[in-house]
Structure formats: C-alpha cells, structure tokens
Protein backbone atom coordinates (compact mmCIF):
# COMPACT_ATOMS: atom_id res chain seq x y z
CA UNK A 1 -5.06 36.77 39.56
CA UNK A 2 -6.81 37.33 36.20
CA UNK A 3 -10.96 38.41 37.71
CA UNK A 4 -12.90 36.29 35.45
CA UNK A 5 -10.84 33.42 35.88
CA UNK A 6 -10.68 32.89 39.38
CA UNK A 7 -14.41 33.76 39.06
CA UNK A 8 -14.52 31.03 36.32
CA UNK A 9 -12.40 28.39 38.59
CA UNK A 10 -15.37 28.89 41.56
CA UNK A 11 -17.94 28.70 39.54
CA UNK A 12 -16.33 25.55 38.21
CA UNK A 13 -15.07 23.98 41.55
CA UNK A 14 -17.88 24.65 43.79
CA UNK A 15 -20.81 22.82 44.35
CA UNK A 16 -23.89 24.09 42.87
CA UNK A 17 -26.91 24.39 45.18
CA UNK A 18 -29.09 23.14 42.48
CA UNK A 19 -28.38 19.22 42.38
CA UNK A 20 -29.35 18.95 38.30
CA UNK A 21 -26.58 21.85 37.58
CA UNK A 22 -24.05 19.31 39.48
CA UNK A 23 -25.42 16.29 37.44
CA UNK A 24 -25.28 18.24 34.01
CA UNK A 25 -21.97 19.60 34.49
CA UNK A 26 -20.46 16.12 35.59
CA UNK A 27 -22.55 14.58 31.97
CA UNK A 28 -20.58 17.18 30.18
CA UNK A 29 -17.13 16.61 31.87
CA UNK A 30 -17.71 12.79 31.20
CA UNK A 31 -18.16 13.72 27.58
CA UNK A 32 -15.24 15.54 26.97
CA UNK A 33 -13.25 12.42 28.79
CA UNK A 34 -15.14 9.16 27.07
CA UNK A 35 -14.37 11.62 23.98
CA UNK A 36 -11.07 11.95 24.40
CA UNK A 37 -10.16 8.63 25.28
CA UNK A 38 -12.16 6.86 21.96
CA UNK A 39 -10.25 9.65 19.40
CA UNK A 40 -6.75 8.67 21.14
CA UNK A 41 -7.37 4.78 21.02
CA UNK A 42 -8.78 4.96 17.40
CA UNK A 43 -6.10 7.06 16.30
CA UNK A 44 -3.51 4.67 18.25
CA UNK A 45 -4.82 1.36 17.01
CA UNK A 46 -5.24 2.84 13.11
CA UNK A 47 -0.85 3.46 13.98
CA UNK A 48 -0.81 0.06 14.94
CA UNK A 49 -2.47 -1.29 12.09
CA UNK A 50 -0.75 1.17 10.02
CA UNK A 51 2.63 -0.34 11.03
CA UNK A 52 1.74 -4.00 11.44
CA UNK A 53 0.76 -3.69 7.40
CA UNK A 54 4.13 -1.97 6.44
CA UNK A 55 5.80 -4.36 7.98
CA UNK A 56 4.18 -7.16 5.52
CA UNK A 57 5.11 -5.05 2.75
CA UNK A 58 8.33 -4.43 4.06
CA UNK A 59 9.26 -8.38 4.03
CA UNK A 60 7.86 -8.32 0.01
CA UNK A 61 8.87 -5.24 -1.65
CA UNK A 62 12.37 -3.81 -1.39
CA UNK A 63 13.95 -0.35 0.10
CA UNK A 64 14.24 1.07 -3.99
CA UNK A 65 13.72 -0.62 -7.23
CA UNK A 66 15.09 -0.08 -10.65
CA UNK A 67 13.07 -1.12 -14.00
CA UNK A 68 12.65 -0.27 -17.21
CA UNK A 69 11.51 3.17 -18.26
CA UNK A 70 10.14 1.79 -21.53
CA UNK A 71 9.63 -1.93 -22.01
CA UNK A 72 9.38 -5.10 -19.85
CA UNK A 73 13.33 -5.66 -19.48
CA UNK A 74 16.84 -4.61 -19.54
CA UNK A 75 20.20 -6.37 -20.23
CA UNK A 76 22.44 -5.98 -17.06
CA UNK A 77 25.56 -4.65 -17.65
CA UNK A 78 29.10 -4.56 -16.44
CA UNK A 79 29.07 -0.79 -15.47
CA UNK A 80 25.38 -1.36 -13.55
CA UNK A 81 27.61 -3.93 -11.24
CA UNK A 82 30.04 -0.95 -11.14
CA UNK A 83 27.21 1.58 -10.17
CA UNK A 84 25.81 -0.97 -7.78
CA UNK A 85 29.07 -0.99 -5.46
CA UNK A 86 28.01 1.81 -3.67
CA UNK A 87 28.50 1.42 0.63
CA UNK A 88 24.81 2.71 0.97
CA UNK A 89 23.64 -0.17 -0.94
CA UNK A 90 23.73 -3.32 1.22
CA UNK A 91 22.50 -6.08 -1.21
CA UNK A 92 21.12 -5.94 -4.55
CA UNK A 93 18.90 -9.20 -6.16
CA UNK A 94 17.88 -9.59 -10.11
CA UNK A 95 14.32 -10.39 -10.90
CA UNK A 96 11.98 -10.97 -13.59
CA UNK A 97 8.53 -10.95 -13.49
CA UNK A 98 5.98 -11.39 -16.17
CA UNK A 99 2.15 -12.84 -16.02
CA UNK A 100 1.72 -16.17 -16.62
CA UNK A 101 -1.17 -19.30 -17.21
CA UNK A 102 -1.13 -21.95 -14.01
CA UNK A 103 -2.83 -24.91 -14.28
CA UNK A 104 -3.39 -27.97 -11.88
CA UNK A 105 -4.91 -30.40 -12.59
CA UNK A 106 -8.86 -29.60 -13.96
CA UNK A 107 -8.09 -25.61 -12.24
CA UNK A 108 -6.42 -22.79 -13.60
CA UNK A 109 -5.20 -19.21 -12.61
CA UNK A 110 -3.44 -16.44 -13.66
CA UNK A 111 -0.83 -14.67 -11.54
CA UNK A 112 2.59 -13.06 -11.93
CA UNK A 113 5.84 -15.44 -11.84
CA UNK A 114 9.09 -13.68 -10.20
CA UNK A 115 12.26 -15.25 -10.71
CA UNK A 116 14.60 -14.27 -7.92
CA UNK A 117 18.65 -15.00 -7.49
CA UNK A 118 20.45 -16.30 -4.96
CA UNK A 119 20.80 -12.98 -3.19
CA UNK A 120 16.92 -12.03 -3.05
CA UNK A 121 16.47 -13.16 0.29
CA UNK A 122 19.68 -10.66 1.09
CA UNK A 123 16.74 -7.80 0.00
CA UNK A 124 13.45 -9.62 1.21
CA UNK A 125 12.83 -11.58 3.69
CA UNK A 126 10.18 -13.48 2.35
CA UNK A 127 11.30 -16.54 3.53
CA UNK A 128 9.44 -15.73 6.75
CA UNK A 129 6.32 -15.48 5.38
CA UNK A 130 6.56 -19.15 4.82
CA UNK A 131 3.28 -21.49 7.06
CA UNK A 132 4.01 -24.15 4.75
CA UNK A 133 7.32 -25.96 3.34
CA UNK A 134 10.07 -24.24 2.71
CA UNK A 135 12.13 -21.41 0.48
CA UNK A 136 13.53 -22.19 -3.37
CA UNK A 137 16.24 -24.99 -2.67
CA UNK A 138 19.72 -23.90 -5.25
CA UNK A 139 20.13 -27.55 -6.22
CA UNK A 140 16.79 -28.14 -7.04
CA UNK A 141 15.52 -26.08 -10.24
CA UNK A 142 12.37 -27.30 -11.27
CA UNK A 143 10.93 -25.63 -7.72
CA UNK A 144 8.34 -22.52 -7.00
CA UNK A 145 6.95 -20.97 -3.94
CA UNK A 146 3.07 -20.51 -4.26
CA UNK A 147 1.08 -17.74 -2.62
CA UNK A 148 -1.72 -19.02 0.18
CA UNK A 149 -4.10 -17.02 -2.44
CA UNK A 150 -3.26 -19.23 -5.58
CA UNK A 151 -2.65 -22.53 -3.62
CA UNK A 152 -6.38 -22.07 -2.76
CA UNK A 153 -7.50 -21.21 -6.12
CA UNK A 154 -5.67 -24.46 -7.72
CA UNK A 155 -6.49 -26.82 -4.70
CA UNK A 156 -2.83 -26.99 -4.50
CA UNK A 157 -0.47 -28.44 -1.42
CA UNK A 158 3.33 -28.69 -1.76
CA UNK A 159 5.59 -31.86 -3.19
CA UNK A 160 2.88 -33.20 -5.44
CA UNK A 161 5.07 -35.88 -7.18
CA UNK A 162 2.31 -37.12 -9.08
CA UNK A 163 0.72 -34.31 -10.76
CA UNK A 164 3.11 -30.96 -11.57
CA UNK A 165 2.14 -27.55 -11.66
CA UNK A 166 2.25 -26.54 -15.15
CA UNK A 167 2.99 -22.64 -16.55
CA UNK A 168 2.62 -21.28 -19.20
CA UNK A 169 3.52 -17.69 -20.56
CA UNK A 170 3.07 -16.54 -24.33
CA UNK A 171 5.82 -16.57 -26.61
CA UNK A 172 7.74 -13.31 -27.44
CA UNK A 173 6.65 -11.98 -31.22
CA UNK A 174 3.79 -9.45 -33.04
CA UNK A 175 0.45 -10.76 -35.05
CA UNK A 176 -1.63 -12.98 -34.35
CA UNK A 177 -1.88 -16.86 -33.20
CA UNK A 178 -2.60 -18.90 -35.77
CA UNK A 179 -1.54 -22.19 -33.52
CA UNK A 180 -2.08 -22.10 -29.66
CA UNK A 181 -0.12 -25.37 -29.29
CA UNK A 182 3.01 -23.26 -30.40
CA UNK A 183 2.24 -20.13 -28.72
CA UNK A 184 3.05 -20.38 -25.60
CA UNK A 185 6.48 -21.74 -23.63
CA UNK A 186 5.59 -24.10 -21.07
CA UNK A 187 6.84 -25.59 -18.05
CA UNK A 188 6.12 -28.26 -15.38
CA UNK A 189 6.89 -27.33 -12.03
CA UNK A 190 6.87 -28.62 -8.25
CA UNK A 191 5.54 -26.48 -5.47
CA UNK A 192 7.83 -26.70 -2.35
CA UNK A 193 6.23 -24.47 -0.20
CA UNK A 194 3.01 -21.69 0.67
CA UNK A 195 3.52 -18.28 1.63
CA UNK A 196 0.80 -16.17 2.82
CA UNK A 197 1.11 -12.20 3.45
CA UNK A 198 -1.34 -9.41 2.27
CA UNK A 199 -4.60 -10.35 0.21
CA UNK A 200 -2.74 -8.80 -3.05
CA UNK A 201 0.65 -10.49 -2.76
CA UNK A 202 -0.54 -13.83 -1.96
CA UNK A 203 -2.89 -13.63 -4.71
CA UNK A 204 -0.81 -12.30 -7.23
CA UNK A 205 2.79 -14.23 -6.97
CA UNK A 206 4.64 -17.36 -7.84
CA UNK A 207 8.28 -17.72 -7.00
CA UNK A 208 10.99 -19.16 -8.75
CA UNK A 209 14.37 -19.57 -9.86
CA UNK A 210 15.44 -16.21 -12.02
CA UNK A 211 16.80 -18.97 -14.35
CA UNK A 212 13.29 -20.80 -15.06
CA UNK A 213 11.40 -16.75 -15.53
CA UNK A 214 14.35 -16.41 -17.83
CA UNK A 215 13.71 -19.51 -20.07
CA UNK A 216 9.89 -19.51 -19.62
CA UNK A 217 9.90 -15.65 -21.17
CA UNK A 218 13.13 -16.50 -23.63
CA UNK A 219 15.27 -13.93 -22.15
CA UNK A 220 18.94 -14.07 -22.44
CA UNK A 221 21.49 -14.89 -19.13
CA UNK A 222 21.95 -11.11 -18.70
CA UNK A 223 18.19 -10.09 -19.13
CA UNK A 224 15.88 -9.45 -16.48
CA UNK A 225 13.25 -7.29 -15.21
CA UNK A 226 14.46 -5.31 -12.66
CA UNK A 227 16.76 -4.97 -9.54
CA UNK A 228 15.85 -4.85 -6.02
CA UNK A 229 18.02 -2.90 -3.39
CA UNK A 230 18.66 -3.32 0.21
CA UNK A 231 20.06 0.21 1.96
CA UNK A 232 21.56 0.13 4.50
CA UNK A 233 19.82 1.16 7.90
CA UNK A 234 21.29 4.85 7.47
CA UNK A 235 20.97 5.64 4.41
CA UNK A 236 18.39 8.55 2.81
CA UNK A 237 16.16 6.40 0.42
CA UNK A 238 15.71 9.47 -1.65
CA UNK A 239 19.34 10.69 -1.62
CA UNK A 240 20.35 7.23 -2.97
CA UNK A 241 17.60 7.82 -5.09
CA UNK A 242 18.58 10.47 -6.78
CA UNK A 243 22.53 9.54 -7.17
CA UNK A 244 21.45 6.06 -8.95
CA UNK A 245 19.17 8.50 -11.42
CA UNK A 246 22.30 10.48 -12.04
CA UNK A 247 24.06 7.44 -12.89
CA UNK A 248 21.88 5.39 -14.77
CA UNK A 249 19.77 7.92 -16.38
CA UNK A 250 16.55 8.39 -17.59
CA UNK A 251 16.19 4.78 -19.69
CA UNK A 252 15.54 3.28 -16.08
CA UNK A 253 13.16 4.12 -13.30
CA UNK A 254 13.54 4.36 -9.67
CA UNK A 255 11.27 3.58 -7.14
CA UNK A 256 10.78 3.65 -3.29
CA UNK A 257 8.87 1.13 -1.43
CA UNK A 258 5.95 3.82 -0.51
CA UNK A 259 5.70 4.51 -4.20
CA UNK A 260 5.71 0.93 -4.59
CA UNK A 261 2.98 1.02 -2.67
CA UNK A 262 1.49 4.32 -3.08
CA UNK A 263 -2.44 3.02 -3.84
CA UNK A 264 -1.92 1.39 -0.14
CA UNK A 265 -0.51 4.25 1.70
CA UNK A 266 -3.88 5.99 0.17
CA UNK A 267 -5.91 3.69 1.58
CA UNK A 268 -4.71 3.32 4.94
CA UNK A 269 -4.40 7.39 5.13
CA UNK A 270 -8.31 7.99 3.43
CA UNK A 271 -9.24 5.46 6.53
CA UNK A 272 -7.43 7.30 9.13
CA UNK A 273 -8.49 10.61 8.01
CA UNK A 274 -12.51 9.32 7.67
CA UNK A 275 -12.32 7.50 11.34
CA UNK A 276 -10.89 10.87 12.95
CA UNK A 277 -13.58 12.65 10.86
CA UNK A 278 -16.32 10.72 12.38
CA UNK A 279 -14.86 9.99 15.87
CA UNK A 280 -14.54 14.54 16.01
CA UNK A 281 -18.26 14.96 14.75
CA UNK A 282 -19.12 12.32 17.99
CA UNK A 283 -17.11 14.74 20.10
CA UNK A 284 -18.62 17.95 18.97
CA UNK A 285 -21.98 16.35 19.58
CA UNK A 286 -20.70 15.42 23.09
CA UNK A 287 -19.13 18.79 23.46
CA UNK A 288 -23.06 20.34 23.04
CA UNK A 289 -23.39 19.04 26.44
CA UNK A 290 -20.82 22.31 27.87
CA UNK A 291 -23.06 24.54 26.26
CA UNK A 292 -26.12 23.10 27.98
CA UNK A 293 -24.44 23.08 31.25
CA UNK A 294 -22.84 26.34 31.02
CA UNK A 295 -26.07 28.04 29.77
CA UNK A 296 -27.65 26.45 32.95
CA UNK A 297 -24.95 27.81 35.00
CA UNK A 298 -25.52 31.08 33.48
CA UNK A 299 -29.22 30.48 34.87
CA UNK A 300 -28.16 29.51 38.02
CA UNK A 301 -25.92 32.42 38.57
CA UNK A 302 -28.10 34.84 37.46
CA UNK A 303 -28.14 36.68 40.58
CA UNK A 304 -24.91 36.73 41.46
CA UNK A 305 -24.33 38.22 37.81
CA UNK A 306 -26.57 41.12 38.74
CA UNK A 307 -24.47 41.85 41.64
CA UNK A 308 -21.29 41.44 39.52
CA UNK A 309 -22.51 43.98 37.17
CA UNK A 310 -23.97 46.36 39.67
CA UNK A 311 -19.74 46.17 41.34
CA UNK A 312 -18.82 47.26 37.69
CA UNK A 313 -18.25 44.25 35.74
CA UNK A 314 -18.85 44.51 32.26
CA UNK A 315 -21.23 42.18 30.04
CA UNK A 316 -17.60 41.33 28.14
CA UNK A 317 -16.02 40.23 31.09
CA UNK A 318 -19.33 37.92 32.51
CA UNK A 319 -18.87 36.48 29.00
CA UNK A 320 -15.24 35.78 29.18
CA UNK A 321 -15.88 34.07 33.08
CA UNK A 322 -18.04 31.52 31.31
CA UNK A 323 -16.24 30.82 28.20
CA UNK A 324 -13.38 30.41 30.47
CA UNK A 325 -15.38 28.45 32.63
CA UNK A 326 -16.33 25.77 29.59
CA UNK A 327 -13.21 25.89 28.55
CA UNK A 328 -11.41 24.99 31.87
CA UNK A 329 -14.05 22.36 31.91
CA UNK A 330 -13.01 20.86 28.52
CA UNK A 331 -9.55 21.34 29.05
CA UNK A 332 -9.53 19.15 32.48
CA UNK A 333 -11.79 16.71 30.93
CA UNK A 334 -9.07 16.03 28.19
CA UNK A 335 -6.25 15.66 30.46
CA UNK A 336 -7.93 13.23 32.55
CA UNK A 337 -9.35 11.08 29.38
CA UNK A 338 -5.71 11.25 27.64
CA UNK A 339 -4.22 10.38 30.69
CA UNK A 340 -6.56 7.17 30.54
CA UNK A 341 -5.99 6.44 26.63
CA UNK A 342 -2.13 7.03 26.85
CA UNK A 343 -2.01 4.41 30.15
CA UNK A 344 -4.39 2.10 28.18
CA UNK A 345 -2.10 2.21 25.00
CA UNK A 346 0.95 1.55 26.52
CA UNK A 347 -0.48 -1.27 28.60
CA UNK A 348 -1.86 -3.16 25.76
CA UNK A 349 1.33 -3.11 23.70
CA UNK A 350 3.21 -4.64 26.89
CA UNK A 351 1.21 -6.84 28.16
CA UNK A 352 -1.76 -7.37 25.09
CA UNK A 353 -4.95 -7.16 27.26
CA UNK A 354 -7.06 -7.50 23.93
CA UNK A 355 -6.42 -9.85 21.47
CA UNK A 356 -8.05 -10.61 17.89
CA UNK A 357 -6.84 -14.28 18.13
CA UNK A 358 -5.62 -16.70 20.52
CA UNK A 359 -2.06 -15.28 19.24
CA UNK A 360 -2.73 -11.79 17.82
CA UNK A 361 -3.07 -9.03 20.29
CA UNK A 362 -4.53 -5.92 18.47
CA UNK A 363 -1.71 -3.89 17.25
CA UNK A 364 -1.59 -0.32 18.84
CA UNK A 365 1.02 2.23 18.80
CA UNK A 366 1.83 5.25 20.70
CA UNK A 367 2.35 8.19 18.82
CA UNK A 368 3.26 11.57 20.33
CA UNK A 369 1.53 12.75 16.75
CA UNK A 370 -1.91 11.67 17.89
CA UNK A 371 -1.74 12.95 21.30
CA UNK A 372 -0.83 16.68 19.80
CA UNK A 373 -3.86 15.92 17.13
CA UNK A 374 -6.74 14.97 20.47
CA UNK A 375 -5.15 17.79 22.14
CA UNK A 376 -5.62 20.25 20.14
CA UNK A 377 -8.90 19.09 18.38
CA UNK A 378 -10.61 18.93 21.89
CA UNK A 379 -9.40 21.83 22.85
CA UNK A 380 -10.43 23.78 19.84
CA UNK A 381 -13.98 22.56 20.15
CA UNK A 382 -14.24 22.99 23.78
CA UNK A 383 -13.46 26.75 22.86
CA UNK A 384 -15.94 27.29 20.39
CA UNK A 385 -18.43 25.43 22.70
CA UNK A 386 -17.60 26.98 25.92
CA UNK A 387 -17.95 30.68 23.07
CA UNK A 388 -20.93 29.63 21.75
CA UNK A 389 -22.77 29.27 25.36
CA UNK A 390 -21.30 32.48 26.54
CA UNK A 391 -22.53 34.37 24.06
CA UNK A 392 -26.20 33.78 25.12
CA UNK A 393 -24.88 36.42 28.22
CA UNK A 394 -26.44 39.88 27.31
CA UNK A 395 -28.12 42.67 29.72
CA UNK A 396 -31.27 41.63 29.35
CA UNK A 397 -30.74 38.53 31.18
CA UNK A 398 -28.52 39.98 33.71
C-alpha cells in the first residue's frame, strides 16, 4: 500500500487523544455532507422547476413554427400543403395573430388575438389549460377563449349574454387617422371559457376562430400568420428544420420551440447558474473547516511527524499524508451527503413529502447531470482545501 495513504487513512480513522481534534474533524465532515446534500437538492428542484415550466410552454407553443421573414402574413399555397405532407410532420394548424383593443364594459386592455383552425388542438394542447368553461365550439363563431390574466384585467367571467366583449384592431392602410370611428374593424364577441398558464401567455392571448382574426385584420381565406407543426415523437426538430428551409426558402422563417422561447430558457439557466454559484461559495466556506481541522491534526501529530522524518520521510511526503488525509475526508463526506440527497430526491418525486399546495408537491428531478456537477465541485474544493492546509507542513514545525 501507497505510505502516506495508509498513514493518511489512520490518521483519519483513529480516534484522536485530544477530544476537540475529534469534535473539529466531525464539524468539518458534517460540512462537507450538509454541503453536499443542499447543492444536490437545489440543483434537483431548479430540474424540476425547469421541467414543470417547459411543460406549460410545451401545451402553448408548438414543436417548429413557420412565419413571415418580412411582413405580418403570408398567403398559403397549394405547394406549402404539398411541402407539409411530410411523415415527420404529424399535424400542422394555421394561425393569425395580430394585437388588438378589448373592451368590457367601463375596462379595457390590450393583448394579442390568435385565430386557430380546427386542427390547432392536433399541435397544442391548450385545451387543458382550461379552469373555466370550455374550448372554441365549430358551430358557434362569435366565441373566444380569454387568458386568466385578461379576464382579471376586464372583470370578465364566461357566457355574458348581456354585455359582449368587444375588439377592436386598426384597419389595414398608411397616413394618418383623420376619423377614429372608421379606423378600426370591430367586433362583438362572447367569452366561453378562461385559460390560465404562465404569467406571459395568460396575459398576452385571446383565442378565436382563424375565421374571425381573418375578418377582424381583413385578410383574405388563404392569408394567415403563420403555421404551427406537430413532429412526430422521433423526429430531429432541427433536421426537419432545415429540410422545410430548403423547401420553402428564405421568404419564411423557421423556428423551434426553445427559440420560441429563448428569453425564458435564459432566465431559467442565469437562475440555475447564480443558485449553484452561491450554494459553491457556502461550501467553500464550509470546506475552511478541513483546513482548520487538518492544521490541528498537523498540531496534534507533531511528534509523531518528528519520528516520521527522523525514519526518512520527506517533508513532501508528510505533506501529501495530510492533503490526502483532507481529501479522504471530503471525499467520504460527499458520498455519504449524496447518498442522502439522491434518496431524498427520489422519495419526494414518488411519494411528494413536501408540497407547495394542498395539490402541488414541489417538483424535483433526478438528474445524473447534477450528481457528476456536486461530485466533482466538492471534490475539487476538498482538494484545494485539504492542499491549502498541508502546505502549512515545513521543517520548522516538524
């Protein structure tokens, strides 16, 4: 066996005459566990989060969307139906979507309108964001599905017979106003049902029938916005990508759901990155306490150090029994405290121990990602502590 290391493993493993040596060294070991458990179970429950927000924006936004490159709209064509017929490509819906003026009653708001087909819920599945009536009924026109966000701004509930919800979007055409009565096309509507997601989406839409967007922005039959795509579950995103750019060329643009959504994949990525940032400057504070307890080791040993130098060992290899002494410390301190986190993640996403509500368990998720990221980031410290300490050893104290 390797001398300083089964030197290192006594020192480490056997009792300590001096009863505060034993108490610092167990402080320290605790350290490195607490430590280790807190990074893994921030890191896990940031995954969680992580993936119980996607999955929001999953039910809104679509696997790819195709708009405009230049311009609000497009005419849909016979050879885009063509194009579209690909077996990668599980659904397609048409949409158009434009800001508009909402009004109810003595409030007002401005939002976005989206007119959808009949084979949008094919591509989202908005529907199940519903708390309150129901989706766009086909037979019924005149219909829109409010977010939670706007229903609160407008004081507004669903199948208001009495008073309509009235929209209004400017009329196509350059200059200026001279009369505001004509300047705008305007329609009366009845909200049939409340959908609540994100902050942003149920703040920011209005559904309706692609028909109603259509005549409220004077579009033609064939003219809309853009077109959402369902993929099928096997399918490269950015392989389809790249074949529908081939075909439709550059007059339209292509986009993925994370570019969709690339501000929010910021966000929740800047977050991560700042709460591991913090959560490691916590450790390395807690690490200080294996260079405290292996300088006092190095205190407490100093006469067996005097005898190890006087059998021949050099000061290089009395520093390397320590550092690996600090760092066998750190090392079994990590195993034990991931041990704990890992058990402690997987039991809360079976059986939700803690919940945020009386029906929402905190969302956690285990990663094999974050346990290589604690590993390695504890272990790193714990080396440059477990260095740092041992490099106090010179002759003169020996």
């Amino acid at each position: 066996m390797n001398f300083p290391l089964y030197i290192a493993k006594r020192y480490l493993f056997t009792k300590s005459s001096n009863n505060a040596i034993n108490i610092i060294t167990l402080i320290a070991a605790l350290g490195v566990i607490v430590g280790a458990i807190a990074l893994f179970i921030v890191l896990s429950v940031f995954s969680g989060l992580k993936e119980f927000s996607l999955d929001f924006i999953k039910i809104s936004d679509p696997d790819l969307k195709i708009s405009a490159e230049k311009g609000k709209s497009f005419f849909f064509t016979d050879s885009m139906t063509t194009i579209l017929q690909d077996k990668k490509i599980v659904s397609y819906s048409k949409v158009v979507e434009e800001r508009a003026f909402f009004e109810y009653k003595d409030k007002s708001h401005i939002a976005s309108i989206k007119g959808v087909d009949t084979n949008y819920l094919l591509v989202n599945n908005i529907d199940t964001a519903i708390y309150v009536g129901e989706w766009l009924d086909k037979e019924a026109i005149n219909t829109v599905v409010v977010g939670r966000g706007i229903s609160s701004a407008l004081s507004l509930g669903t199948y208001d017979f009495i008073e309509s919800l009235k929209v209004s979007v400017p009329k196509p055409g350059k200059g200026y106003i001279n009369n505001p009565k004509t300047a705008f096309n305007q329609l009366n509507l009845q909200p049939i049902g409340i959908f609540s997601l994100t902050e942003e989406l149920h703040n920011k839409y209005v559904f309706s029938h692609l028909s109603i967007a259509q005549s409220l922005l004077g579009y033609k039959l064939n003219q809309i916005s853009a077109i959402e795509l369902k993929l099928a579950i096997n399918a490269d995103k950015n392989k389809v990508k790249k074949e529908l750019q081939a075909k439709l060329g550059d007059d339209f643009k292509i986009q993925t759901r994370e570019q969709l959504n690339a501000s929010f994949h910021k966000m929740l990525n800047s977050e991560n990155l700042i709460f591991y940032l913090i959560f490691t400057l916590i450790l390395i504070i807690a690490l200080f306490n294996v260079v405290g307890a292996i300088i006092m080791m190095i205190l407490d040993k100093k006469e067996n150090l005097k005898t190890l130098f006087s059998l021949g060992t050099t000061i290089k290899e009395i520093k390397k029994i320590f550092m690996l002494q600090g760092f066998l410390l750190t090392f079994f301190g990590l195993i034990i405290g991931l041990s704990i986190a890992i058990i402690f993640v997987l039991l809360q996403k079976k059986f939700e121990l803690i919940m945020i509500t009386s029906s929402l368990a905190y969302p956690v998720k285990f990663e094999m990602a974050n346990v290589i990221i604690v590993f390695f980031t504890i272990i790193t410290l714990g080396f440059l502590a477990a260095k740092i300490a041992a490099s106090r050893i010179s002759k003169k104290i020996i």
